[in-house]
C-alpha atoms as a PDB file:
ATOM      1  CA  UNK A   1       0.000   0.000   0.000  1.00  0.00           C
ATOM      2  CA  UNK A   2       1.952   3.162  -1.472  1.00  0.00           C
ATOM      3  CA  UNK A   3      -0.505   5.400   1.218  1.00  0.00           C
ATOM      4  CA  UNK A   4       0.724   3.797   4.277  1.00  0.00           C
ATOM      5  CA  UNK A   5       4.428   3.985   3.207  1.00  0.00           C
ATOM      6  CA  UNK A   6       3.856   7.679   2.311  1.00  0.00           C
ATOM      7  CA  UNK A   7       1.806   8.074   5.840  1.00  0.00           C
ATOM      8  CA  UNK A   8       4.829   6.535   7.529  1.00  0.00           C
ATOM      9  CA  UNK A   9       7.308   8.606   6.141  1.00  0.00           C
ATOM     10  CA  UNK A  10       5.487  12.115   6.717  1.00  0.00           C
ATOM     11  CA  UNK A  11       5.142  11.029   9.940  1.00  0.00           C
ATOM     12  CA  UNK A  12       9.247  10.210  10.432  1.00  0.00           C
ATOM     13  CA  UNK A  13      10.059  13.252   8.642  1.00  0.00           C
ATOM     14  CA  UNK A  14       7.712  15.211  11.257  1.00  0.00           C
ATOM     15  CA  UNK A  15       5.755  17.026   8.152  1.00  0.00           C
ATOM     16  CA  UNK A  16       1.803  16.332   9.001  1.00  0.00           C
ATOM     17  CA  UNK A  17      -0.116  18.219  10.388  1.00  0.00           C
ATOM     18  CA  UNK A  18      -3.480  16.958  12.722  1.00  0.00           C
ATOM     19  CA  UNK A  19      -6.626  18.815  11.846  1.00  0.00           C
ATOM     20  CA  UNK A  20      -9.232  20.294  14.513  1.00  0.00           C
ATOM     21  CA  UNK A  21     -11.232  16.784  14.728  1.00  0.00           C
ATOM     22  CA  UNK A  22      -8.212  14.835  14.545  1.00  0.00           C
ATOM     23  CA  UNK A  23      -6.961  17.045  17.478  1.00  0.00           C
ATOM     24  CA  UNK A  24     -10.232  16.179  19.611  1.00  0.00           C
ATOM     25  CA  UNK A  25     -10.349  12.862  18.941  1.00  0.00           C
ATOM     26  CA  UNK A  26      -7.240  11.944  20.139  1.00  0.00           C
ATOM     27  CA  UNK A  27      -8.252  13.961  23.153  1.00  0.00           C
ATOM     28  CA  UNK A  28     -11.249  12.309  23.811  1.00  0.00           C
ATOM     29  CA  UNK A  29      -9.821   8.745  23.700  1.00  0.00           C
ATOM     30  CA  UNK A  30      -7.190   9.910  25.944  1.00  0.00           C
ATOM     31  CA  UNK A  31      -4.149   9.141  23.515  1.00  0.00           C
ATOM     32  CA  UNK A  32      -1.079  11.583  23.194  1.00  0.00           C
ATOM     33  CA  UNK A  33      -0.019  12.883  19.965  1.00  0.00           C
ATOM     34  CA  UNK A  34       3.265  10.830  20.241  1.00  0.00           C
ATOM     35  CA  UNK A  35       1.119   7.813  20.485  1.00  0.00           C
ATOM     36  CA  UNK A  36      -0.486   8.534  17.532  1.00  0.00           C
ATOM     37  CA  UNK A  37       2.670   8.946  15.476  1.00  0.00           C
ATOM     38  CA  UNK A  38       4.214   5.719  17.070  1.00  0.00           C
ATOM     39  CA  UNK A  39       0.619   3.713  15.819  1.00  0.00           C
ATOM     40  CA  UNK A  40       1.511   5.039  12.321  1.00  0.00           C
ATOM     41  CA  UNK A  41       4.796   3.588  12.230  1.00  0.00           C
ATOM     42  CA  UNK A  42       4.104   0.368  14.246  1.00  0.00           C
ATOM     43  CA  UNK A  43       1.074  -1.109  13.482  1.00  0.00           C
ATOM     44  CA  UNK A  44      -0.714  -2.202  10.659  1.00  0.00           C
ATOM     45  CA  UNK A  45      -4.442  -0.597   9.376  1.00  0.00           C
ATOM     46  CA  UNK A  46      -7.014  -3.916  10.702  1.00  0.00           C
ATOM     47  CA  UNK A  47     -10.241  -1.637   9.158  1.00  0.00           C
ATOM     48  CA  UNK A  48     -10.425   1.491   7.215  1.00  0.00           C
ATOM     49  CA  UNK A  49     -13.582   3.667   7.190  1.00  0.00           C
ATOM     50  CA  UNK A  50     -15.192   5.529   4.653  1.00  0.00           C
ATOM     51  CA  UNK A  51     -16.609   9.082   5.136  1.00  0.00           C
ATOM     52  CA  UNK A  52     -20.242   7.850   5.020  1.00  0.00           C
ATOM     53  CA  UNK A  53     -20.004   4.641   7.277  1.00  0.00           C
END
Protein backbone atom coordinates (compact mmCIF):
# COMPACT_ATOMS: atom_id res chain seq x y z
CA UNK A 1 0.00 0.00 0.00
CA UNK A 2 1.95 3.16 -1.47
CA UNK A 3 -0.50 5.40 1.22
CA UNK A 4 0.72 3.80 4.28
CA UNK A 5 4.43 3.98 3.21
CA UNK A 6 3.86 7.68 2.31
CA UNK A 7 1.81 8.07 5.84
CA UNK A 8 4.83 6.54 7.53
CA UNK A 9 7.31 8.61 6.14
CA UNK A 10 5.49 12.12 6.72
CA UNK A 11 5.14 11.03 9.94
CA UNK A 12 9.25 10.21 10.43
CA UNK A 13 10.06 13.25 8.64
CA UNK A 14 7.71 15.21 11.26
CA UNK A 15 5.76 17.03 8.15
CA UNK A 16 1.80 16.33 9.00
CA UNK A 17 -0.12 18.22 10.39
CA UNK A 18 -3.48 16.96 12.72
CA UNK A 19 -6.63 18.82 11.85
CA UNK A 20 -9.23 20.29 14.51
CA UNK A 21 -11.23 16.78 14.73
CA UNK A 22 -8.21 14.84 14.55
CA UNK A 23 -6.96 17.04 17.48
CA UNK A 24 -10.23 16.18 19.61
CA UNK A 25 -10.35 12.86 18.94
CA UNK A 26 -7.24 11.94 20.14
CA UNK A 27 -8.25 13.96 23.15
CA UNK A 28 -11.25 12.31 23.81
CA UNK A 29 -9.82 8.75 23.70
CA UNK A 30 -7.19 9.91 25.94
CA UNK A 31 -4.15 9.14 23.51
CA UNK A 32 -1.08 11.58 23.19
CA UNK A 33 -0.02 12.88 19.96
CA UNK A 34 3.26 10.83 20.24
CA UNK A 35 1.12 7.81 20.48
CA UNK A 36 -0.49 8.53 17.53
CA UNK A 37 2.67 8.95 15.48
CA UNK A 38 4.21 5.72 17.07
CA UNK A 39 0.62 3.71 15.82
CA UNK A 40 1.51 5.04 12.32
CA UNK A 41 4.80 3.59 12.23
CA UNK A 42 4.10 0.37 14.25
CA UNK A 43 1.07 -1.11 13.48
CA UNK A 44 -0.71 -2.20 10.66
CA UNK A 45 -4.44 -0.60 9.38
CA UNK A 46 -7.01 -3.92 10.70
CA UNK A 47 -10.24 -1.64 9.16
CA UNK A 48 -10.42 1.49 7.21
CA UNK A 49 -13.58 3.67 7.19
CA UNK A 50 -15.19 5.53 4.65
CA UNK A 51 -16.61 9.08 5.14
CA UNK A 52 -20.24 7.85 5.02
CA UNK A 53 -20.00 4.64 7.28
Amino acid sequence: MIAIDWIKQAVRDESYHYLRHGDQEHKNDNLTLVQIAQTFLNRRILRSQTPWQ
